[in-house]
C-alpha atoms as a PDB file:
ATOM      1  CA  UNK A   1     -77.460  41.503 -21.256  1.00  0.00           C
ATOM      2  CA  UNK A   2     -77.164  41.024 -25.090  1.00  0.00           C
ATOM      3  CA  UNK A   3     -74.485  38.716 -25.709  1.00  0.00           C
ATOM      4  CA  UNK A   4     -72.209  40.885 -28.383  1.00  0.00           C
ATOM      5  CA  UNK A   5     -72.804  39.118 -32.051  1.00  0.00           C
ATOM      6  CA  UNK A   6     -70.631  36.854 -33.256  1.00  0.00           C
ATOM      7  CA  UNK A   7     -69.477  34.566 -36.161  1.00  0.00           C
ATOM      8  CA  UNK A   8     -69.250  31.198 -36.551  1.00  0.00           C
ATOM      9  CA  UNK A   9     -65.164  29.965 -36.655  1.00  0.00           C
ATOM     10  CA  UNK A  10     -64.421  28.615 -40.205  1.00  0.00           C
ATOM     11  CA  UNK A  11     -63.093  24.458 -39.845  1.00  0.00           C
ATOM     12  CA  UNK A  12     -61.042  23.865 -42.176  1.00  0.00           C
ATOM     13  CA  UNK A  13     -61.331  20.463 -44.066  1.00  0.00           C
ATOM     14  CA  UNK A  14     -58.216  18.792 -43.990  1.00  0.00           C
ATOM     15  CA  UNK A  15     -58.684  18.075 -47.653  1.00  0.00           C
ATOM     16  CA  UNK A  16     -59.131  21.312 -48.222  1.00  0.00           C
ATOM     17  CA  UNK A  17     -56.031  21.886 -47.247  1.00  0.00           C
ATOM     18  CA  UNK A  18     -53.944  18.673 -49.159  1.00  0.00           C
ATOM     19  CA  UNK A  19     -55.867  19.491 -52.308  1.00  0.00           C
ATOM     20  CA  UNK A  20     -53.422  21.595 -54.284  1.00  0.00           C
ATOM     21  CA  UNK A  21     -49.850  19.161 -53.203  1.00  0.00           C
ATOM     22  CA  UNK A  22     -52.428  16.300 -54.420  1.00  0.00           C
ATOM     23  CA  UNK A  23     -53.474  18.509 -57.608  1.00  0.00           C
ATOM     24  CA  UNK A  24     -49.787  19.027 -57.932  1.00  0.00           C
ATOM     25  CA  UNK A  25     -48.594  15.752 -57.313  1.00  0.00           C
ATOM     26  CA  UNK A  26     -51.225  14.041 -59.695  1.00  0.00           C
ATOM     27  CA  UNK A  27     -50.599  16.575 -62.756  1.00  0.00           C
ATOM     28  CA  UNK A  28     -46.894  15.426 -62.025  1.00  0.00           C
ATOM     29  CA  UNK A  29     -47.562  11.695 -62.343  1.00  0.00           C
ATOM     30  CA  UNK A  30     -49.846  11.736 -65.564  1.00  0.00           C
ATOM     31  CA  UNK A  31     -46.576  13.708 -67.130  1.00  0.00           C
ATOM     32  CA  UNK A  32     -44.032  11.515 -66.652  1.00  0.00           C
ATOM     33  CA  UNK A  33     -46.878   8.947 -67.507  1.00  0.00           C
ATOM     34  CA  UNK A  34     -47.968  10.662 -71.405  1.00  0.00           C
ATOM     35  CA  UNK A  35     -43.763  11.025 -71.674  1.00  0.00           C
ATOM     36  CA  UNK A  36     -43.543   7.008 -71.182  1.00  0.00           C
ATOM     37  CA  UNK A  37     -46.208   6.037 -73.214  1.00  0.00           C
ATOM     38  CA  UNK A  38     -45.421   8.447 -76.308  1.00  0.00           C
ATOM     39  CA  UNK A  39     -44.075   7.490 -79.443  1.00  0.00           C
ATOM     40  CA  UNK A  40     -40.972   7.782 -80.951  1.00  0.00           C
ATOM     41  CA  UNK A  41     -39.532  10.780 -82.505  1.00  0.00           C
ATOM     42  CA  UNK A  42     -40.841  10.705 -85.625  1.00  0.00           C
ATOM     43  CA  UNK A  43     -38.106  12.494 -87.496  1.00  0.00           C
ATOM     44  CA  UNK A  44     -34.800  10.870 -88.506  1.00  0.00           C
ATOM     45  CA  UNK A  45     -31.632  11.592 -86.300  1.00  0.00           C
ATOM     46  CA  UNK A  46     -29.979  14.224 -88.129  1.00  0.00           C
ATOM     47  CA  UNK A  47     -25.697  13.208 -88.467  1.00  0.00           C
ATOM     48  CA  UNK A  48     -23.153  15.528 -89.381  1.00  0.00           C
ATOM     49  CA  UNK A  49     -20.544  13.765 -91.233  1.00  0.00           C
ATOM     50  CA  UNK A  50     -17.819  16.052 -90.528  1.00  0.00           C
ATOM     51  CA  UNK A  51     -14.379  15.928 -91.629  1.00  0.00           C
ATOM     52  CA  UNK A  52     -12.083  15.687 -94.625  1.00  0.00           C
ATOM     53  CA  UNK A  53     -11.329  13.636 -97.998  1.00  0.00           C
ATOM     54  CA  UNK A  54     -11.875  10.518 -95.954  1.00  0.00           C
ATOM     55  CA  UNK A  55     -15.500  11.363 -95.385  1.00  0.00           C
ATOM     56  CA  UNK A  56     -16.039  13.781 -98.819  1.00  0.00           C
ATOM     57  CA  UNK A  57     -15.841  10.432-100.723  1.00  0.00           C
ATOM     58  CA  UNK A  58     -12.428  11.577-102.732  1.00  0.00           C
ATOM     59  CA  UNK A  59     -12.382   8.692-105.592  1.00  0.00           C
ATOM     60  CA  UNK A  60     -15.402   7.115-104.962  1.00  0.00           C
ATOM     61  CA  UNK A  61     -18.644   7.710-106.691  1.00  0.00           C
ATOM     62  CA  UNK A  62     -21.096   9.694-104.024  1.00  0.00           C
ATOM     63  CA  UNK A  63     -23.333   6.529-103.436  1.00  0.00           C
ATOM     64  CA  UNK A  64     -19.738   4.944-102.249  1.00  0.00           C
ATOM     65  CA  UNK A  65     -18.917   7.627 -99.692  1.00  0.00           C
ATOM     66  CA  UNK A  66     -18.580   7.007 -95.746  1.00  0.00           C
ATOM     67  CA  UNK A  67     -21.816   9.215 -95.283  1.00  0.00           C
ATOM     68  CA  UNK A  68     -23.685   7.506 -98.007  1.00  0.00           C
ATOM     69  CA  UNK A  69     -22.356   3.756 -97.177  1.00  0.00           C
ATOM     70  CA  UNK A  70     -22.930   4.298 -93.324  1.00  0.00           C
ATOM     71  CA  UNK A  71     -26.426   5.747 -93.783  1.00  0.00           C
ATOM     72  CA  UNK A  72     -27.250   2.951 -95.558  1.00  0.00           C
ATOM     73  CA  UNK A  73     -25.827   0.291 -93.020  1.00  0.00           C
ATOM     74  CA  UNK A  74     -27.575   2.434 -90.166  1.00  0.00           C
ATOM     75  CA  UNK A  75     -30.935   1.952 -91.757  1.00  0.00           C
ATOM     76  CA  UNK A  76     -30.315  -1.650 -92.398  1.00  0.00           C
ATOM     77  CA  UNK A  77     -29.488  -2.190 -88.642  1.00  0.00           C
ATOM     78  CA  UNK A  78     -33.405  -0.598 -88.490  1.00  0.00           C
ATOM     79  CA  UNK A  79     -32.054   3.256 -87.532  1.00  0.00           C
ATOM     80  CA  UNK A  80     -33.985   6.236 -88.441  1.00  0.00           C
ATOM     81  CA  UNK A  81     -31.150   8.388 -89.609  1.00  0.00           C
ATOM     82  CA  UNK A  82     -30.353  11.489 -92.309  1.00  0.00           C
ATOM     83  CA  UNK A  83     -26.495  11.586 -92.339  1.00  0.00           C
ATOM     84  CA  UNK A  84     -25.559  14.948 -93.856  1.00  0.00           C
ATOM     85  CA  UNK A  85     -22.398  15.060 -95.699  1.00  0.00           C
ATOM     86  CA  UNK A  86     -20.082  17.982 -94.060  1.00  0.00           C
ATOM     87  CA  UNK A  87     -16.533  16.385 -95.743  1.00  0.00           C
ATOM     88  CA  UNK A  88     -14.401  18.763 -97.553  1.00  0.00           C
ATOM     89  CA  UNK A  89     -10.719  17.362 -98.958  1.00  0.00           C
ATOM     90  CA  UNK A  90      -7.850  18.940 -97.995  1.00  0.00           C
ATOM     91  CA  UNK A  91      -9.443  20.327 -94.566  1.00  0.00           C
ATOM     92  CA  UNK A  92      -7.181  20.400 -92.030  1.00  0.00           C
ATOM     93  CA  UNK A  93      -7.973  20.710 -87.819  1.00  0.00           C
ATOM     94  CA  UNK A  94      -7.337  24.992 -88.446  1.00  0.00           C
ATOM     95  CA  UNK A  95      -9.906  24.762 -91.595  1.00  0.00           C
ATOM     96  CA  UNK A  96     -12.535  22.466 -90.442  1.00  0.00           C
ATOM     97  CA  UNK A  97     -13.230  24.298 -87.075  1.00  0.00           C
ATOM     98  CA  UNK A  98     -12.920  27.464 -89.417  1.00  0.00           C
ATOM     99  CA  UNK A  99     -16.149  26.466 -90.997  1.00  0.00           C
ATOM    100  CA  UNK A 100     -17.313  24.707 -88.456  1.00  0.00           C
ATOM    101  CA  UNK A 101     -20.255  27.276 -87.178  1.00  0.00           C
ATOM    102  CA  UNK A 102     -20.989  27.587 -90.868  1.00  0.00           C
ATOM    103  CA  UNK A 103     -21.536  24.335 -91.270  1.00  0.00           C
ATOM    104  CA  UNK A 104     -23.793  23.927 -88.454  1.00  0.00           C
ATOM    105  CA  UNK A 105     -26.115  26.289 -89.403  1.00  0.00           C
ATOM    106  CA  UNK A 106     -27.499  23.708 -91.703  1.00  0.00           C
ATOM    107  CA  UNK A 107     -28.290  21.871 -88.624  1.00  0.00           C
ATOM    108  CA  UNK A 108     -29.632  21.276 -86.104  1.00  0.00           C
ATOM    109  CA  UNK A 109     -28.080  17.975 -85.938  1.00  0.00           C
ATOM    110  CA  UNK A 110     -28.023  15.044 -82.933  1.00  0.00           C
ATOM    111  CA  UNK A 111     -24.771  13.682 -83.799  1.00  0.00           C
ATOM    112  CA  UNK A 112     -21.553  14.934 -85.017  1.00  0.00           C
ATOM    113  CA  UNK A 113     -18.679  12.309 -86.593  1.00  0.00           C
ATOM    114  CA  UNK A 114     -15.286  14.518 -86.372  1.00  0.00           C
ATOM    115  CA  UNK A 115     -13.009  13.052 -88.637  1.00  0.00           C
ATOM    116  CA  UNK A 116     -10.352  15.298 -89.272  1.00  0.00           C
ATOM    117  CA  UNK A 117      -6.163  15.576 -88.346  1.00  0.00           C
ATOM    118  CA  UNK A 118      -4.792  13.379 -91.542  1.00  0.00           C
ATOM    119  CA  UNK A 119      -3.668  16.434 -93.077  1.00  0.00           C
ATOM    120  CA  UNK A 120      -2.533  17.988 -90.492  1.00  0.00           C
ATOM    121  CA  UNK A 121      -0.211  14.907 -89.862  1.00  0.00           C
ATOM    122  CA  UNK A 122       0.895  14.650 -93.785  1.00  0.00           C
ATOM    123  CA  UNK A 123       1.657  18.281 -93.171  1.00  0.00           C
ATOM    124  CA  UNK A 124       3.913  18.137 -90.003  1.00  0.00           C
ATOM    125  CA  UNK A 125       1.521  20.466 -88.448  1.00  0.00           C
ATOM    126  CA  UNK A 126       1.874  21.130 -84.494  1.00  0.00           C
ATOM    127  CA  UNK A 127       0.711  18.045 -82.928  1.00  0.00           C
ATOM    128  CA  UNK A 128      -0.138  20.972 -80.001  1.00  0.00           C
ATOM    129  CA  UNK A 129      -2.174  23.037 -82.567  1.00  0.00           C
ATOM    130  CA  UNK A 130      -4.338  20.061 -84.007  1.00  0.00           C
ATOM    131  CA  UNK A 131      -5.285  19.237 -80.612  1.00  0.00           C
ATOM    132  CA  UNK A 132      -6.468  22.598 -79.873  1.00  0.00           C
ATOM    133  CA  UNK A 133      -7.901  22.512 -82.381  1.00  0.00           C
ATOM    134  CA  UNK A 134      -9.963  19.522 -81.866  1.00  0.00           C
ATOM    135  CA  UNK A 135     -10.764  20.195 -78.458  1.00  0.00           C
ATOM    136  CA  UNK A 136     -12.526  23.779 -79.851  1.00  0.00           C
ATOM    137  CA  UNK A 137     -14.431  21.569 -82.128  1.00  0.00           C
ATOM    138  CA  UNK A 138     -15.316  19.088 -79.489  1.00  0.00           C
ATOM    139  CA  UNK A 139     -16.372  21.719 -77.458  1.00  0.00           C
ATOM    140  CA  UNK A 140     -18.676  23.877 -80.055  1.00  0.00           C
ATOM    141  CA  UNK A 141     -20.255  20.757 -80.769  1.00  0.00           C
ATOM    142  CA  UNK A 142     -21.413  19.768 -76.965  1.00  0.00           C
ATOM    143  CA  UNK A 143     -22.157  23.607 -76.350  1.00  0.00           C
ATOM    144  CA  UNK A 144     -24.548  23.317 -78.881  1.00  0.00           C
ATOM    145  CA  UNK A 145     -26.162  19.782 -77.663  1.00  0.00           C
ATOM    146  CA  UNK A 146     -24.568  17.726 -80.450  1.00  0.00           C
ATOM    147  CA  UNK A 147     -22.961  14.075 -79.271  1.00  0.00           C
ATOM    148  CA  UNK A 148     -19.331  14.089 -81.338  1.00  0.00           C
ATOM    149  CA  UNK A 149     -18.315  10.670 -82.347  1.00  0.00           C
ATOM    150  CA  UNK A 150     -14.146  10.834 -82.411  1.00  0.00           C
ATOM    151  CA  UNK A 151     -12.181   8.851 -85.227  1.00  0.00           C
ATOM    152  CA  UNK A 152      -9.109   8.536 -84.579  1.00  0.00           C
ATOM    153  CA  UNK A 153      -5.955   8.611 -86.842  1.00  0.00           C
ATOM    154  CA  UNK A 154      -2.492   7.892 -85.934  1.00  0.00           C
ATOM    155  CA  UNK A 155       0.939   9.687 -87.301  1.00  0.00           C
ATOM    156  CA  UNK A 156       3.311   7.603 -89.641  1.00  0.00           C
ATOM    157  CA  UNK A 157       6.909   7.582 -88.610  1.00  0.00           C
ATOM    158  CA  UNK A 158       8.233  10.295 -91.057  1.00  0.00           C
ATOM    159  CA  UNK A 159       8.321  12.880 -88.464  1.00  0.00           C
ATOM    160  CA  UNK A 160      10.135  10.841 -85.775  1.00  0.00           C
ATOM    161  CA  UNK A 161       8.931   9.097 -82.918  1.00  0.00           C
ATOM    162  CA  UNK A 162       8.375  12.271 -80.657  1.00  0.00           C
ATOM    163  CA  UNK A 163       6.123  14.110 -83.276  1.00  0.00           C
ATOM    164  CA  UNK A 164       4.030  10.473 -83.376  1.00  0.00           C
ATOM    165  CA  UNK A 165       3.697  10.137 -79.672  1.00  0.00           C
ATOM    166  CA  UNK A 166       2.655  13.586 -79.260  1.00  0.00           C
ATOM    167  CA  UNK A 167       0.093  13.263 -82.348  1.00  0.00           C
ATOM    168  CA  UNK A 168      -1.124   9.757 -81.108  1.00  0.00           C
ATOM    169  CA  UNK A 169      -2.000  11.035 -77.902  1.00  0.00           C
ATOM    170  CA  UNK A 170      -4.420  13.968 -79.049  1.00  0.00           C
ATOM    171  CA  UNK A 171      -7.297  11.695 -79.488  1.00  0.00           C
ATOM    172  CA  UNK A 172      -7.440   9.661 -76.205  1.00  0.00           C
ATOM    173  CA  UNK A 173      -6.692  12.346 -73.970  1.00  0.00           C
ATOM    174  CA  UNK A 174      -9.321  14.681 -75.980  1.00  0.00           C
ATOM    175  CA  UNK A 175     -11.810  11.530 -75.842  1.00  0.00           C
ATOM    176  CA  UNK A 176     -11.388  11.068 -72.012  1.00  0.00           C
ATOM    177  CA  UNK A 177     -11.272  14.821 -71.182  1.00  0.00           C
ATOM    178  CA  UNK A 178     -15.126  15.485 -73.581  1.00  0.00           C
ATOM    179  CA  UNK A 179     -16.351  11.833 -72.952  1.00  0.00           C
ATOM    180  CA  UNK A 180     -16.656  11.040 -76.381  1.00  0.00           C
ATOM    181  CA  UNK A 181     -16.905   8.037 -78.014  1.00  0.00           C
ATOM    182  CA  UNK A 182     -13.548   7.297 -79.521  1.00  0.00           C
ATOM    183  CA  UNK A 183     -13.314   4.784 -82.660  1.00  0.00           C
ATOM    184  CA  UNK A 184      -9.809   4.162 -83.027  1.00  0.00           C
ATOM    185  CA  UNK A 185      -7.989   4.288 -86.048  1.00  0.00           C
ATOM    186  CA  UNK A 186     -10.436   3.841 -88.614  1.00  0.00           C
ATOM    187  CA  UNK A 187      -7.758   3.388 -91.445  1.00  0.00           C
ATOM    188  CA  UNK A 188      -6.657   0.148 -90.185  1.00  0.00           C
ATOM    189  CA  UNK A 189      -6.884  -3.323 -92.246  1.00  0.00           C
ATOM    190  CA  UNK A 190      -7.045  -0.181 -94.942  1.00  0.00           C
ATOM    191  CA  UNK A 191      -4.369   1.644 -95.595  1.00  0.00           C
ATOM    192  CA  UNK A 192      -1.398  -0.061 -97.151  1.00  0.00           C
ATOM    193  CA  UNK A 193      -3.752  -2.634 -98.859  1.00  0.00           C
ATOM    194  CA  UNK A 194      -3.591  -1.934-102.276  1.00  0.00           C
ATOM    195  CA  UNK A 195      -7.082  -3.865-102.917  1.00  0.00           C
ATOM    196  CA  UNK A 196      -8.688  -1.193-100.584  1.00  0.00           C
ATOM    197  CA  UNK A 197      -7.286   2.111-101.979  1.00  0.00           C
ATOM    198  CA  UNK A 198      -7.707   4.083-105.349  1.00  0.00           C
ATOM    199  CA  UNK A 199      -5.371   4.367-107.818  1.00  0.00           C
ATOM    200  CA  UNK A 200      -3.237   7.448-105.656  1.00  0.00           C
ATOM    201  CA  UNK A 201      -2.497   4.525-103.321  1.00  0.00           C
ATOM    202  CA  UNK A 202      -3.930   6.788-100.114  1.00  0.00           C
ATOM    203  CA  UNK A 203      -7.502   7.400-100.303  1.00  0.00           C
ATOM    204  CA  UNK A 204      -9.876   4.281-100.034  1.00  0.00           C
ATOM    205  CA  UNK A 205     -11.789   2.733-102.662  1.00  0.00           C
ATOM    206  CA  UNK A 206     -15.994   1.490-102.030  1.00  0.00           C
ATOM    207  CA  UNK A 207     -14.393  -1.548-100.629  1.00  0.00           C
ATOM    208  CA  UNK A 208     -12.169   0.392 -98.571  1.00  0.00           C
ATOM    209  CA  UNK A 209     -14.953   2.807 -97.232  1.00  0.00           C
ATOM    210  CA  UNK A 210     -17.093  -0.287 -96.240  1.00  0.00           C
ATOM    211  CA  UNK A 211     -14.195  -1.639 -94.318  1.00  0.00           C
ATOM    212  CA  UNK A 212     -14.087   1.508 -92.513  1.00  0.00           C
ATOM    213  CA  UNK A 213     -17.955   1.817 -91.647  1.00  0.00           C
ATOM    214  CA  UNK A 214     -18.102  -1.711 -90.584  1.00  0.00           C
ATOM    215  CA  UNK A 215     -15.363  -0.377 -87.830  1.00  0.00           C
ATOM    216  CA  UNK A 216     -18.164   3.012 -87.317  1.00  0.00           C
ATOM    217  CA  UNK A 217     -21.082   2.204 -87.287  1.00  0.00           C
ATOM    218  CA  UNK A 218     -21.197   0.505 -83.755  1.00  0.00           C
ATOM    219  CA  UNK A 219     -19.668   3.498 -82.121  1.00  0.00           C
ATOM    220  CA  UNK A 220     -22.658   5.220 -83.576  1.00  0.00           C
ATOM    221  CA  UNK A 221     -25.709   3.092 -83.443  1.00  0.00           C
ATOM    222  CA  UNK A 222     -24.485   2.601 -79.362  1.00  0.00           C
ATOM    223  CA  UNK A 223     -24.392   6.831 -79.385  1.00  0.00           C
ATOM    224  CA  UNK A 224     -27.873   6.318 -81.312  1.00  0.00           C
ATOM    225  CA  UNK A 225     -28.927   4.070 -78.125  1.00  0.00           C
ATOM    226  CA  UNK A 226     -27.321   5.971 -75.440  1.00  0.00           C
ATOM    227  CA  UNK A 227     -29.948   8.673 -76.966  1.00  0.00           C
ATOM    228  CA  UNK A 228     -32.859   7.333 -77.032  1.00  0.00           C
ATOM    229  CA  UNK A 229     -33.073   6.423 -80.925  1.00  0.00           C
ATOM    230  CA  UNK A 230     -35.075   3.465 -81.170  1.00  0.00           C
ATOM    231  CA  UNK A 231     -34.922   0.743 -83.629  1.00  0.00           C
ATOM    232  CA  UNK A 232     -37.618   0.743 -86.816  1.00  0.00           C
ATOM    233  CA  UNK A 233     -39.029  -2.020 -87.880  1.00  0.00           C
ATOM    234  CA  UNK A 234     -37.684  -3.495 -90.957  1.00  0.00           C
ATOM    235  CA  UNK A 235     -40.901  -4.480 -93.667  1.00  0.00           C
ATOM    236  CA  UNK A 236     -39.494  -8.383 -94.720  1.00  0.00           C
END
């Protein structure tokens, strides 16, 4: 009898059968290793200096303004930073996130410093509109993968104490509810002191300005860590 014909059975090689989780599993590790080991960015950390007359640099030459006078204390702290300047006097909460997506569109940008509601307090505007308000802008910003940096302002007593605790409150609770960094009331030590304002007795003068980035710039360079941002080094 002729046996029928047959094939040998196929063994398969146990490496055989590990190779493509190892292939797999090696291609992962040499990523994460080439994403360790690479350099830093190379471009500057694009800023958005976003607010009102506070940040436009009203009364102060342009080298004096907050954008100018914080980029320049950024870069001395060894930051890689471009601070645009997006301040525009007389903007209120309703006219700054008005222009806000216009604005942006000279982006993209890493950071955003909102500093905006003075008006609306000089005004007697809704404390319930300026915070919704704010929380719009807050939220445009984070939609679009910009980190907001919130100043804070507080209201004088002109419009009684229930308008101030209602306008006192917007930028805490907006703060804790987007996770923001909040700097508090960056007109402190500033306002009131004649030797720190311009002649109109309201907006600061250079001296003024650099009182009120020594009181910003850690809120940023820590959002500048938090980030990744690494420190250049400074030629002696």
């Amino acid at each position: 009898m002729i046996d029928a014909p047959h094939s040998t059975p196929l063994v398969q090689s146990p490496y055989g059968a590990l190779r493509r989780p190892l292939q797999a599993a090696v291609f992962a590790i040499l990523s994460l290793f080439a994403l360790a080991s690479a350099p830093a960015r190379a471009e500057p950390v694009r800023i958005l200096a976003f607010g009102d007359s506070l940040t436009a640099g009203a009364g102060v030459a342009a080298e004096d303004s907050l954008p100018a006078q914080l980029k320049r204390r950024l870069s001395a702290d060894g930051f890689d930073v471009e601070i645009v300047q997006g301040g525009v006097s007389g903007d209120t909460t309703t006219t700054g996130l008005a222009r806000l997506d216009y604005t942006l569109g000279a982006g993209p940008f890493d950071i955003a410093i909102v500093e905006l509601g003075a008006n609306d307090m000089l005004n007697g505007h809704d404390p319930k509109v300026t915070r919704a308000n704010l929380d719009q802008i807050l939220a445009v910003l984070q939609q679009k993968g910009v980190r907001p940096v919130l100043t804070a302002m507080v209201s004088s007593a002109n419009h009684g104490q229930a308008y101030k605790r209602d306008f006192d409150s917007i930028y805490p609770d907006l703060a804790g509810k987007h996770r923001v960094p909040l700097v508090p009331f960056i007109l402190e030590g500033v306002w009131g002191s004649p030797a720190l304002l311009i002649s109109d007795g309201v907006h600061p003068n250079a001296a003024g300005v650099a009182r009120i980035v020594n009181k910003l710039a850690p809120y940023v360079e820590k959002t500048l860590v938090s980030m990744g941002a690494r420190k250049t080094s400074r030629t002696q």
